[in-house]
N, C-alpha and C. Protein backbone atom coordinates (compact mmCIF):
# COMPACT_ATOMS: atom_id res chain seq x y z
N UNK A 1 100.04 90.20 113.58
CA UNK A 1 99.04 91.25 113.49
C UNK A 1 97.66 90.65 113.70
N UNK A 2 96.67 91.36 114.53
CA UNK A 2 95.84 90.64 115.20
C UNK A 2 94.37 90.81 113.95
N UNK A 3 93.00 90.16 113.42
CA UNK A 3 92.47 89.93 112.66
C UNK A 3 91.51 90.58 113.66
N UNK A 4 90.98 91.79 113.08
CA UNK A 4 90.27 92.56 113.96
C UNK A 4 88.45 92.17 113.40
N UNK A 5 87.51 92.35 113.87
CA UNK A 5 86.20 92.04 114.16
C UNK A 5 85.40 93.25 112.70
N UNK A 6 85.59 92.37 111.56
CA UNK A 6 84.79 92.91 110.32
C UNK A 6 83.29 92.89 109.98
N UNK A 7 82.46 93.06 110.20
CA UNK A 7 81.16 92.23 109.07
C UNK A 7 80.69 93.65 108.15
N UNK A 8 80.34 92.97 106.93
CA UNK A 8 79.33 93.56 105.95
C UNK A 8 77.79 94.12 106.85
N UNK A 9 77.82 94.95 106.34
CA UNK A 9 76.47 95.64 106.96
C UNK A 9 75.29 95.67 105.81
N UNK A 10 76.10 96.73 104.98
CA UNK A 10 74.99 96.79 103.86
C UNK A 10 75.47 97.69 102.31
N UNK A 11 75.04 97.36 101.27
CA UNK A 11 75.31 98.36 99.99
C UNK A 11 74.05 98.95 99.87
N UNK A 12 74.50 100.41 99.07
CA UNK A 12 73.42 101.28 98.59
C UNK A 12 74.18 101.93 97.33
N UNK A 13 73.25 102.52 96.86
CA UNK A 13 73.43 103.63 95.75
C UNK A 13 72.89 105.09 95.81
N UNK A 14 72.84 105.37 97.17
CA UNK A 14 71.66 106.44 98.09
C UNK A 14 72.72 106.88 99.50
N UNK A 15 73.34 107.94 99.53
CA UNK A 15 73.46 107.79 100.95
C UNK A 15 72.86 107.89 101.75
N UNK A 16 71.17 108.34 101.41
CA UNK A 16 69.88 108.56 102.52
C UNK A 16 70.15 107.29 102.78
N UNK A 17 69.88 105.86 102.19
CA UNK A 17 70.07 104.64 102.46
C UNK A 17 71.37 103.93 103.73
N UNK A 18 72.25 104.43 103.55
CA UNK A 18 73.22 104.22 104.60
C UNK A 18 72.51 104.05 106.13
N UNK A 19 73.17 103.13 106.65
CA UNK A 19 72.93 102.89 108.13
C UNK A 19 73.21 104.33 108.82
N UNK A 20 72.58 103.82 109.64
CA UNK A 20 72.21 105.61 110.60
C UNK A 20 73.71 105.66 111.14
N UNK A 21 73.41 107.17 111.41
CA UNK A 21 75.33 107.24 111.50
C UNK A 21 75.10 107.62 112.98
N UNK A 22 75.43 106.41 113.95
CA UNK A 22 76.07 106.13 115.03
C UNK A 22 77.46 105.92 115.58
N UNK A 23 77.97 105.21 114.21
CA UNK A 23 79.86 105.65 114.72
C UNK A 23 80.38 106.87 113.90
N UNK A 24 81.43 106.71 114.10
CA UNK A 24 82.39 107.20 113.12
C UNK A 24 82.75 106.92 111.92
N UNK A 25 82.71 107.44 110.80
CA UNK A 25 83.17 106.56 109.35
C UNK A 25 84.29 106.82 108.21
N UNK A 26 85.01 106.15 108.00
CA UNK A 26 85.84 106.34 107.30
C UNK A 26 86.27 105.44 105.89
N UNK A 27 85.77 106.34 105.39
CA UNK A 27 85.81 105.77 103.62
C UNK A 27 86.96 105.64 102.95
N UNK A 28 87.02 104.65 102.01
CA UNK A 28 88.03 104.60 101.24
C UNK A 28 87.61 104.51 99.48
N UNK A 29 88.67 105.64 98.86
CA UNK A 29 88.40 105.90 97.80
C UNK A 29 89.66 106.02 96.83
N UNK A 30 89.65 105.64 95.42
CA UNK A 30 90.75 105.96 94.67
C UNK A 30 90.11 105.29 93.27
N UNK A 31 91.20 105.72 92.31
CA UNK A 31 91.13 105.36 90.53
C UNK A 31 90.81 103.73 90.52
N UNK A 32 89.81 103.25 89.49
CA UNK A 32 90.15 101.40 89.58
C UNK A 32 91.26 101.26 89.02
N UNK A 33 91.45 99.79 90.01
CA UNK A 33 92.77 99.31 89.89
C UNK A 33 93.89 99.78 90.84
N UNK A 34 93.34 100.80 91.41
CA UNK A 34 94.50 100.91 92.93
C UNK A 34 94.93 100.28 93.52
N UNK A 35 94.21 99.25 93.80
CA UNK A 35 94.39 98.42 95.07
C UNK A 35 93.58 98.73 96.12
N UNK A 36 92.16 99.29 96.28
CA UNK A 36 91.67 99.34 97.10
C UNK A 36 91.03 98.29 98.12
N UNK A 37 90.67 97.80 97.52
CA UNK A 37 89.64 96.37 98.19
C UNK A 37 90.72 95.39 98.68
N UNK A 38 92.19 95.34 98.34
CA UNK A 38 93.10 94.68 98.83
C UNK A 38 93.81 95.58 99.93
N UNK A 39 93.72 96.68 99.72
CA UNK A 39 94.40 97.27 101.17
C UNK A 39 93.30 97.35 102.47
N UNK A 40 91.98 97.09 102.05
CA UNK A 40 90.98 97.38 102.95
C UNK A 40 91.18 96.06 103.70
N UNK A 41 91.19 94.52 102.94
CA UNK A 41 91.15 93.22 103.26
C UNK A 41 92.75 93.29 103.78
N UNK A 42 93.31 93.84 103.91
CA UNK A 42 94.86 93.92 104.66
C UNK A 42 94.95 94.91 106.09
N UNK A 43 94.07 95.81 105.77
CA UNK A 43 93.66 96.61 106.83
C UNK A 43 92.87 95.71 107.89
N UNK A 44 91.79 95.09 107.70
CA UNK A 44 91.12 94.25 108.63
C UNK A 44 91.35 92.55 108.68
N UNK A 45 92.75 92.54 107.80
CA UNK A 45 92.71 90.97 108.15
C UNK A 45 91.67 90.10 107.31
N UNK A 46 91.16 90.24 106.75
CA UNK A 46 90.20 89.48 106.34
C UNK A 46 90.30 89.37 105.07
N UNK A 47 90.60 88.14 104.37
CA UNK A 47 90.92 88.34 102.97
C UNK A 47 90.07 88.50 101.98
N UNK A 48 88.46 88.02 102.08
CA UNK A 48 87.95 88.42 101.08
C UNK A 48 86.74 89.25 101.64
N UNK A 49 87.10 90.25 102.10
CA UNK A 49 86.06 91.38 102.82
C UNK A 49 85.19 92.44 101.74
N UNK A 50 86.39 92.63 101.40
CA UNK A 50 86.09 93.29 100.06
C UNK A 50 86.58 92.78 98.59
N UNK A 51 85.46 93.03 97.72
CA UNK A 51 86.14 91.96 96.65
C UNK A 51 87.15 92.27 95.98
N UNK A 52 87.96 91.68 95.62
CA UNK A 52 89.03 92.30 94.54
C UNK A 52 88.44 91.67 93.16
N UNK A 53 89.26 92.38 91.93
CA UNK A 53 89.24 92.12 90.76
C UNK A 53 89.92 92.44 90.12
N UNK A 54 90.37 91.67 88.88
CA UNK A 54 91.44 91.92 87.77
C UNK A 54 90.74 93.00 86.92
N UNK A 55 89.68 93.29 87.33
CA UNK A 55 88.54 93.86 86.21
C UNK A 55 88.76 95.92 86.69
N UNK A 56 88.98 96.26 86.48
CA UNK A 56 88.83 97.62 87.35
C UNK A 56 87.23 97.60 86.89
N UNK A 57 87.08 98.83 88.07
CA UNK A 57 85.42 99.46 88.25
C UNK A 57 85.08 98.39 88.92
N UNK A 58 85.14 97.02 89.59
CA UNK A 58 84.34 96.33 90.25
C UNK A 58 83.63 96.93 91.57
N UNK A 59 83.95 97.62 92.12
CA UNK A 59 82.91 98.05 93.14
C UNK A 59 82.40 99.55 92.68
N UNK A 60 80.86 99.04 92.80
CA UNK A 60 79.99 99.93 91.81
C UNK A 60 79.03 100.28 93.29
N UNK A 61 79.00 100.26 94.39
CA UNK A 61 78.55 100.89 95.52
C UNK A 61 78.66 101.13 96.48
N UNK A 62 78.25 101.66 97.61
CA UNK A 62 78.66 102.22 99.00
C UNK A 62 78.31 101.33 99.55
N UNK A 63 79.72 100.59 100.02
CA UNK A 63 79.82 99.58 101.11
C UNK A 63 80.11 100.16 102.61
N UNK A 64 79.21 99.64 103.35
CA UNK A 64 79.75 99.50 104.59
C UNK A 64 79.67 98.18 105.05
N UNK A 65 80.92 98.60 105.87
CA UNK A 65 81.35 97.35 106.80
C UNK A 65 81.71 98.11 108.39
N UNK A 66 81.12 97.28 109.30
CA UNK A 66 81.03 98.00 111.00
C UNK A 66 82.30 96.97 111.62
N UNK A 67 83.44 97.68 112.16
CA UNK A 67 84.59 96.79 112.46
C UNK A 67 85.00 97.56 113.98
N UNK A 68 84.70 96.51 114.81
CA UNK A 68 85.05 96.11 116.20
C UNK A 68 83.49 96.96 116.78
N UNK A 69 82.25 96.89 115.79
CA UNK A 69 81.26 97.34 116.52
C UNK A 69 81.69 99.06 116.99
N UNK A 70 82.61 99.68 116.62
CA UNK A 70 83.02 101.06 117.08
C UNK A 70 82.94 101.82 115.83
N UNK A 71 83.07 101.30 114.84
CA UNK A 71 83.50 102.27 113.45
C UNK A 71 83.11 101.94 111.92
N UNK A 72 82.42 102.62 111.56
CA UNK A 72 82.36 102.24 109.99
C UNK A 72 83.26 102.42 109.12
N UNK A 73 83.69 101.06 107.75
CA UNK A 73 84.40 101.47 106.86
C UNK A 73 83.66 101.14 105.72
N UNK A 74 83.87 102.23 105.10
CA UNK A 74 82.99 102.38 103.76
C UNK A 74 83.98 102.30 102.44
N UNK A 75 84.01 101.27 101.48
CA UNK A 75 84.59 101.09 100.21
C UNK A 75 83.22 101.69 99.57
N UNK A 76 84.17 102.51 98.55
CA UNK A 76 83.43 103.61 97.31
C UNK A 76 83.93 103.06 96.12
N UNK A 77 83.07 103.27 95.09
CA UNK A 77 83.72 103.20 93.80
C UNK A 77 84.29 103.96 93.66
N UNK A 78 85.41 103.91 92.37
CA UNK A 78 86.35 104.35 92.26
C UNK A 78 85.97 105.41 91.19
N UNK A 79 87.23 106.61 90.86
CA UNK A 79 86.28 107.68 90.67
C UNK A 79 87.85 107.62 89.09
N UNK A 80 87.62 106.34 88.85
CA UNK A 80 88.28 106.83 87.26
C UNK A 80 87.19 105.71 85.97
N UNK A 81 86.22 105.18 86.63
CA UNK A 81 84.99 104.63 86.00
C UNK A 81 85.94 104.11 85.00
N UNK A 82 86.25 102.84 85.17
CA UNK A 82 86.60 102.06 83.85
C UNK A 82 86.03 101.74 83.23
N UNK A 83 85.89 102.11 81.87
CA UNK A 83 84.96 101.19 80.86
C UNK A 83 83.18 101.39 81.41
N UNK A 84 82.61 102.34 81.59
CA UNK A 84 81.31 102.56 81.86
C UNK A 84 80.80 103.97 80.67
N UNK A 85 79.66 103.58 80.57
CA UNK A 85 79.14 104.72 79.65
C UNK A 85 78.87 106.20 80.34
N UNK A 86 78.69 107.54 79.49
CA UNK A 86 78.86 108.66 80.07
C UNK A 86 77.73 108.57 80.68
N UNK A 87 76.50 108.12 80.61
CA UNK A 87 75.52 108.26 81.53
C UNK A 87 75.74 107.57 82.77
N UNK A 88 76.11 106.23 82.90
CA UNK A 88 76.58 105.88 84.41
C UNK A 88 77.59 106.39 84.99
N UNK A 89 78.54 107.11 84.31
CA UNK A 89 79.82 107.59 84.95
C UNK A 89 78.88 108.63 85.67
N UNK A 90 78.00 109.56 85.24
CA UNK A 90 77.24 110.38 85.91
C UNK A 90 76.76 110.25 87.09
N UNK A 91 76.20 109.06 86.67
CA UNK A 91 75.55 108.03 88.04
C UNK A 91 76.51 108.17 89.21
N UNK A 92 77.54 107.59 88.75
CA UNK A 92 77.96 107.11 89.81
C UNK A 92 78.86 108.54 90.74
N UNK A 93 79.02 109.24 89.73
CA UNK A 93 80.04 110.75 89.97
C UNK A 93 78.86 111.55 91.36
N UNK A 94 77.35 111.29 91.02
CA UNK A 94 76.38 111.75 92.00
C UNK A 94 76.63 111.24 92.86
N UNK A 95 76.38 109.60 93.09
CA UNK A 95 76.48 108.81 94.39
C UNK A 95 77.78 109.43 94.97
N UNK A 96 78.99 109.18 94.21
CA UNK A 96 79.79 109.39 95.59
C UNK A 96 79.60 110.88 95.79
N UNK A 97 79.60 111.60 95.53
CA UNK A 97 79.63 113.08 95.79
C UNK A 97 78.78 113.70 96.96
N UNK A 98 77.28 112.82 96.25
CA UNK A 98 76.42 113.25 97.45
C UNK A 98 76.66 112.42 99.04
N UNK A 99 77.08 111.49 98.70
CA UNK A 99 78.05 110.29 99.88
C UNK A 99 78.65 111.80 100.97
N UNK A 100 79.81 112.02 100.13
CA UNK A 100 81.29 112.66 101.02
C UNK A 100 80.99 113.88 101.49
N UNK A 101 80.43 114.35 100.72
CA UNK A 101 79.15 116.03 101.03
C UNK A 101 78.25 115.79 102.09
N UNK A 102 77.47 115.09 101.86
CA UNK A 102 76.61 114.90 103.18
C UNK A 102 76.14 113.96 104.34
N UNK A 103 76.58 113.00 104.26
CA UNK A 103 77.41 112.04 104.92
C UNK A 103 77.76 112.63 106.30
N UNK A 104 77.23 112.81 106.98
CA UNK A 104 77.07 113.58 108.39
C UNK A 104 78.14 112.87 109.90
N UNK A 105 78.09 111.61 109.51
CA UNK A 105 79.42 110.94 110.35
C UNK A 105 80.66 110.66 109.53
N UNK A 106 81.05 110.66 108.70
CA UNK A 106 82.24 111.16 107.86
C UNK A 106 82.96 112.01 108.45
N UNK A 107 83.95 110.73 109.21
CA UNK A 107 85.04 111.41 109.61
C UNK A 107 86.46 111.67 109.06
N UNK A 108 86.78 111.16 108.11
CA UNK A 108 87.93 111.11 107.17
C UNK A 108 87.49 110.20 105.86
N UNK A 109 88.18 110.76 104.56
CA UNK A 109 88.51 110.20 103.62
C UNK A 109 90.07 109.98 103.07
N UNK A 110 89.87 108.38 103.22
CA UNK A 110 91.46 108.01 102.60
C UNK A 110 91.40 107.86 100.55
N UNK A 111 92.13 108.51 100.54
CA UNK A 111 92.74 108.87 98.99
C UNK A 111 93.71 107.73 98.41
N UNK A 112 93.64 107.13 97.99
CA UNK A 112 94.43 105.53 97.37
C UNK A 112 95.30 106.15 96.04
N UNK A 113 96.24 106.15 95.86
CA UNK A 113 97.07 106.43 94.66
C UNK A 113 98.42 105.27 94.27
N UNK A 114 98.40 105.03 93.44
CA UNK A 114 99.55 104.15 92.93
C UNK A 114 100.63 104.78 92.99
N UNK A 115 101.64 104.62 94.07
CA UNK A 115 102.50 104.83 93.92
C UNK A 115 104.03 105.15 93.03
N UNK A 116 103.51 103.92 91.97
CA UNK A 116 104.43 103.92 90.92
C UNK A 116 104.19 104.81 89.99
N UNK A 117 103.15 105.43 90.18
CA UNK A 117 102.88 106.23 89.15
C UNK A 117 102.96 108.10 89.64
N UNK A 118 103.79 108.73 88.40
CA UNK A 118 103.84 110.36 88.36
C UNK A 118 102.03 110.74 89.12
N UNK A 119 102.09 112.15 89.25
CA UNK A 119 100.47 112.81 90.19
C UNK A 119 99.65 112.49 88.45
N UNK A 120 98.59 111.74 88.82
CA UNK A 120 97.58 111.81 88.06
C UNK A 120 96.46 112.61 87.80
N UNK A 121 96.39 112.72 86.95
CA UNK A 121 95.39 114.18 86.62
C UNK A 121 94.04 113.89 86.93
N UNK A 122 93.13 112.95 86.99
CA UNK A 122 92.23 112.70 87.73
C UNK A 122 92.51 112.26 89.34
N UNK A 123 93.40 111.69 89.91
CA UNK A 123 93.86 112.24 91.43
C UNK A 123 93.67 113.41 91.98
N UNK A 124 94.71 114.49 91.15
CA UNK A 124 94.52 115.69 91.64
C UNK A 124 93.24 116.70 91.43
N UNK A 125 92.61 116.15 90.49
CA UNK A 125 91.30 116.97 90.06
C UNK A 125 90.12 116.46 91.50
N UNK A 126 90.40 115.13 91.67
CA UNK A 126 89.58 114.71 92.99
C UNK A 126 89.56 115.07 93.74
N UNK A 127 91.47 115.51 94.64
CA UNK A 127 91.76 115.73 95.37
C UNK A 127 91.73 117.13 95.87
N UNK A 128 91.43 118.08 94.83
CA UNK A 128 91.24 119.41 94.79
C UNK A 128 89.87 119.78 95.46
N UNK A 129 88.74 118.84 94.63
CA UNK A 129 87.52 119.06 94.86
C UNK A 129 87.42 119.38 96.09
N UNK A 130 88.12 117.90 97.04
CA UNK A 130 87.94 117.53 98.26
C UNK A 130 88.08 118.67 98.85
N UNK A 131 89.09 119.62 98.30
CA UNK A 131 89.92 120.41 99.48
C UNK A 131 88.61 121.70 99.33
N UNK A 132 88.19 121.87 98.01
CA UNK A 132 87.35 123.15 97.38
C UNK A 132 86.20 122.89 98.97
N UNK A 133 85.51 121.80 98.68
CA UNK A 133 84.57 121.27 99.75
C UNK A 133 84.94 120.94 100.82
N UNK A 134 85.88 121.25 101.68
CA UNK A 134 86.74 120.97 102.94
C UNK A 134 86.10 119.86 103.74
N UNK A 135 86.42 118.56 102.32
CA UNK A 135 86.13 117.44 103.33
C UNK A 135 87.71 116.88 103.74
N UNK A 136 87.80 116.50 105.06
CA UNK A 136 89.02 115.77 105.32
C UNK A 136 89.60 114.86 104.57
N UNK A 137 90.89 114.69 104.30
CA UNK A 137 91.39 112.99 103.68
C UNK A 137 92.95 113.45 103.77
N UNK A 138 92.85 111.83 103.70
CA UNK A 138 94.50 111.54 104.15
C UNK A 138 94.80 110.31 102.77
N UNK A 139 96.07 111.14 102.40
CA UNK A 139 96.46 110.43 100.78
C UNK A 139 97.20 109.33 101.68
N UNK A 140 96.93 107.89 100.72
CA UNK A 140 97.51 106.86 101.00
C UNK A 140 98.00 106.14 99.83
N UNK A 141 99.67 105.91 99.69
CA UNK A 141 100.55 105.08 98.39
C UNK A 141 100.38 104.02 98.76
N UNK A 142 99.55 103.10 97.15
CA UNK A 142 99.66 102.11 97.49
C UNK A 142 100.35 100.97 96.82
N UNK A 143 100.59 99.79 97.22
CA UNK A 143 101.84 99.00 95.70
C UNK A 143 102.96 99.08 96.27
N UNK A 144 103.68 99.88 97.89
CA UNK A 144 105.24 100.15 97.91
C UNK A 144 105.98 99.02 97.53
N UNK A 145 105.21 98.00 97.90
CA UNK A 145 106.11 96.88 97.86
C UNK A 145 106.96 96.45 96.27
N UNK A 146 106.24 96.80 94.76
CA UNK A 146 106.51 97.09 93.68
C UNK A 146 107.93 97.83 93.65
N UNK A 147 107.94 98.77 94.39
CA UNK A 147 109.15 99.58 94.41
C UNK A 147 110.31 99.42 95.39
N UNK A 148 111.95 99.61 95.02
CA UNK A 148 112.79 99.90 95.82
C UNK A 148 112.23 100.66 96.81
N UNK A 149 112.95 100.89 97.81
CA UNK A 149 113.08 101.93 98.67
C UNK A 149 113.13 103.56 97.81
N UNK A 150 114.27 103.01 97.84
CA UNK A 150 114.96 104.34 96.84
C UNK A 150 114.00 105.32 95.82
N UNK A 151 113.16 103.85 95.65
CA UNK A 151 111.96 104.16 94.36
C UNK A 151 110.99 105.38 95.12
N UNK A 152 110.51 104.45 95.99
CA UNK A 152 109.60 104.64 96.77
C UNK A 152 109.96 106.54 97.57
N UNK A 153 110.30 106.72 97.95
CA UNK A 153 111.54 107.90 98.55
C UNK A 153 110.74 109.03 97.49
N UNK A 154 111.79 108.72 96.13
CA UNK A 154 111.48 109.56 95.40
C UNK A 154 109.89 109.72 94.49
N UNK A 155 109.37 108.42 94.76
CA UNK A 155 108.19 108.81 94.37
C UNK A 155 106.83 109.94 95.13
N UNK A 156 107.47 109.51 96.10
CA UNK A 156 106.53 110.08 97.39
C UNK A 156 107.09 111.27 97.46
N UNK A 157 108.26 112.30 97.31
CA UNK A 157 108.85 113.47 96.95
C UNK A 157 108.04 114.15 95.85
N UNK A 158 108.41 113.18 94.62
CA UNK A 158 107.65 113.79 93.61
C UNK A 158 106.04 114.36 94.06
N UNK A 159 105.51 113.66 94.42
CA UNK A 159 104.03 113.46 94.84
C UNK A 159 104.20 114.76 95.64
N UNK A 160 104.86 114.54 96.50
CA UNK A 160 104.98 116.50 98.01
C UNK A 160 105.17 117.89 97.10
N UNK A 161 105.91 117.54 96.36
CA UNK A 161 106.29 118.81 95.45
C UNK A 161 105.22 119.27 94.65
N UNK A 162 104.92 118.58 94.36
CA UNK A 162 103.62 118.78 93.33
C UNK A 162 102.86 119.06 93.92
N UNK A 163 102.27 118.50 94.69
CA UNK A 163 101.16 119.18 95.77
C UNK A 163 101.66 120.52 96.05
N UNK A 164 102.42 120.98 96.66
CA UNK A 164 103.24 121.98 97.33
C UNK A 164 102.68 122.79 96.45
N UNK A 165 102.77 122.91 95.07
CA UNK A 165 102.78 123.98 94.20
C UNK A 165 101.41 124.47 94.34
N UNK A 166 100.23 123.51 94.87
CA UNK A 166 98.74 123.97 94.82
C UNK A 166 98.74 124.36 96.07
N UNK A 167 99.02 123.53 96.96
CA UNK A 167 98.75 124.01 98.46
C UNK A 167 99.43 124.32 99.42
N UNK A 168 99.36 124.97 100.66
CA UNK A 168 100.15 125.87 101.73
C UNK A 168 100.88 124.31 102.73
N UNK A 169 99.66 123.62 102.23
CA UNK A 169 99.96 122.32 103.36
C UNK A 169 99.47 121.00 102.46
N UNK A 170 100.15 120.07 103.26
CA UNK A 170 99.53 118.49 102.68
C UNK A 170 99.21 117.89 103.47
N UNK A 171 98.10 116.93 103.11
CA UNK A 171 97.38 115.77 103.94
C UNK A 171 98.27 114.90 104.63
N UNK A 172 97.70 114.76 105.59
CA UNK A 172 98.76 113.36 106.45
C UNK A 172 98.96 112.28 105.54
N UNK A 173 100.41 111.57 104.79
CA UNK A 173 100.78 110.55 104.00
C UNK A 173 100.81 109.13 104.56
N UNK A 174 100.47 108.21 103.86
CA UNK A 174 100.59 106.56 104.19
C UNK A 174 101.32 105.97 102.96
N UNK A 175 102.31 105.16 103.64
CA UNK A 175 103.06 104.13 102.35
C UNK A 175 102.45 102.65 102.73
N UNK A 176 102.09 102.34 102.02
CA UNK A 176 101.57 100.77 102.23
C UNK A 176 101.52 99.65 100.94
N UNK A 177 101.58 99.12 101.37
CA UNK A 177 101.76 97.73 100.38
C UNK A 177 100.79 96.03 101.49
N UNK A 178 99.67 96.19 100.14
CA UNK A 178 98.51 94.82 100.95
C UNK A 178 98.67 93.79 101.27
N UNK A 179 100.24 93.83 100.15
CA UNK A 179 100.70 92.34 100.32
C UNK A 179 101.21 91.91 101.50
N UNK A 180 102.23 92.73 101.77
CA UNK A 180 102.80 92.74 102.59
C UNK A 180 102.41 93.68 104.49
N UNK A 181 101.55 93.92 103.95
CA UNK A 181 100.82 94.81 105.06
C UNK A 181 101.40 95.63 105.94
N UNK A 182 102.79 96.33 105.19
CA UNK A 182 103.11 97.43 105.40
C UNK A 182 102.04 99.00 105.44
N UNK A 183 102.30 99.67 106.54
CA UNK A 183 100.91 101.25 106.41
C UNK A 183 99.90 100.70 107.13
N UNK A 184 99.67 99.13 107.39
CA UNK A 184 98.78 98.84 107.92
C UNK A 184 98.22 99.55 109.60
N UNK A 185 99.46 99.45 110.72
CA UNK A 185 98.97 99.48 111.86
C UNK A 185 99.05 101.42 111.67
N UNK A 186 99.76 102.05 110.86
CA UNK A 186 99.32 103.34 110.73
C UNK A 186 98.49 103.91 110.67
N UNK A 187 98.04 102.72 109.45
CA UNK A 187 96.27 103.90 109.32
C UNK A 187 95.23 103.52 110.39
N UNK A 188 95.49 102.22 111.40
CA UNK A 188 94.17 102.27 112.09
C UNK A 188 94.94 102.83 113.32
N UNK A 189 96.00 103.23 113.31
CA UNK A 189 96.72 103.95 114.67
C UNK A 189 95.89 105.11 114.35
N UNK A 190 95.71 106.24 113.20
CA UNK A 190 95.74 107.38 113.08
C UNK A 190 93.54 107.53 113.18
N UNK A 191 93.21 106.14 112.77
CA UNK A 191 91.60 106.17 112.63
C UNK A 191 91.06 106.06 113.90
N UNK A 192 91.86 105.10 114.87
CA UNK A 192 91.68 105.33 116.54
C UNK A 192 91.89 106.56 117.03
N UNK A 193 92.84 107.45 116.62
CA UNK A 193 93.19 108.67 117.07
C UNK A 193 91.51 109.98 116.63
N UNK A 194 91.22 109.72 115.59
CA UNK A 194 90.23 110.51 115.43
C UNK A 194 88.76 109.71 115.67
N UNK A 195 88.86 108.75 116.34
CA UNK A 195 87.66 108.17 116.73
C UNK A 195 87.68 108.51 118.03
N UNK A 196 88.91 109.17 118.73
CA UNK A 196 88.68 110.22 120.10
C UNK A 196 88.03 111.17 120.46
N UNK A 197 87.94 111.76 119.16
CA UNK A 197 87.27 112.90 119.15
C UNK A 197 86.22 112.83 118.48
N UNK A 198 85.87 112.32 118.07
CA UNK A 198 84.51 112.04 117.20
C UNK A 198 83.54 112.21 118.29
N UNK A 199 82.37 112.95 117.46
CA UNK A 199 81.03 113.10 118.60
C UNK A 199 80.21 112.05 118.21
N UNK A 200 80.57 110.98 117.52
CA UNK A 200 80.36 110.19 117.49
C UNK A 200 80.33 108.57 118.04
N UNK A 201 81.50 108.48 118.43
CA UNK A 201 81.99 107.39 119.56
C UNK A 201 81.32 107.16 120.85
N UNK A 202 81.52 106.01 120.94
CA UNK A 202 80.48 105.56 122.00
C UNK A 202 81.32 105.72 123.18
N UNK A 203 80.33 105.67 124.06
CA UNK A 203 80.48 106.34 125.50
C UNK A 203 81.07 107.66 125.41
N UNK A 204 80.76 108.66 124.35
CA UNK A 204 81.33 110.08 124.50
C UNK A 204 80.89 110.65 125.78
């Protein structure tokens, strides 16, 4: 698997602050402790792109990173605030919100969920929002590798059904595991696919 062309651009706590939106962008978001910053550094090859931590809540801002010069990927904090007081949880509940809301090249949001785990009630309360505010996202399991097959099968069932009961339809699904970098060439198969259409992409 080929180690595709990453760099850090810049953090904020502002999305006025964000680099001018010339590509396309696609954020990644979920509970701390998902596995985010390890599926992102599995996504681009690059192992310490984004930081990981034993600590949940470690990424406390809007990262971008510009990869192959065509596309932005943006790591968000995570929206189950570990261990932060009710006034910064506030904080930070603004930043991303006003991020995914107005965020004008925002072309998809990927949704990070632990696989091993039953639908979480702050997942689905997120994931609702998203839909209330018809921003795009595509749910992505992460950890498969933790699980059998078998496991895995029925976890991701459980997960459809449950959804089912709220909605007519479900988001496009990803199974992935960082370790192993399974889901990997999926999700940038499916992020090339909407960087086609983006009125954003260069040489449109």
């Amino acid at each position: 698997m080929a180690q595709i062309n990453a760099k850090f651009v810049t953090s904020n706590t502002d999305f006025k602050n964000c680099p001018p939106a010339r590509f396309p962008e696609f954020a990644f978001i979920g509970r701390s402790n998902v596995g985010k910053s390890s599926l992102i550094n599995s996504l681009t090859f690059h192992k310490g792109l984004a930081k990981t931590s034993q600590t949940p809540g470690k990424t406390q801002l809007i990262n971008h990173f510009i990869i192959d010069e065509k596309w932005y990927l943006v790591d968000l904090p995570g929206y189950g605030f570990a261990k932060v007081s009710k006034e910064k949880r506030k904080e930070f509940e603004k930043m991303i919100f006003d991020y995914l809301i107005h965020r004008e090249n925002l072309t998809c949001l990927f949704v990070l969920v632990d696989i091993r785990l039953k639908p979480q009630a702050v997942d689905i309360e997120f994931m609702s929002r998203m839909v209330e505010d018809e921003i795009p996202f595509y749910l992505v399991f992460t950890k498969a590798d933790k699980l059998s097959q078998k496991q895995v099968n029925e976890s991701v069932d459980l997960y459809k059904n449950f959804l089912l009961e709220m909605w007519d339809e479900l988001p496009p699904l990803f199974i992935t595991s960082a370790e192993k970098h399974v889901g990997r060439e999926d999700i940038l198969k499916s992020i090339d696919e909407l960087i086609q259409t983006s009125p954003y992409r260069i040489g449109k």
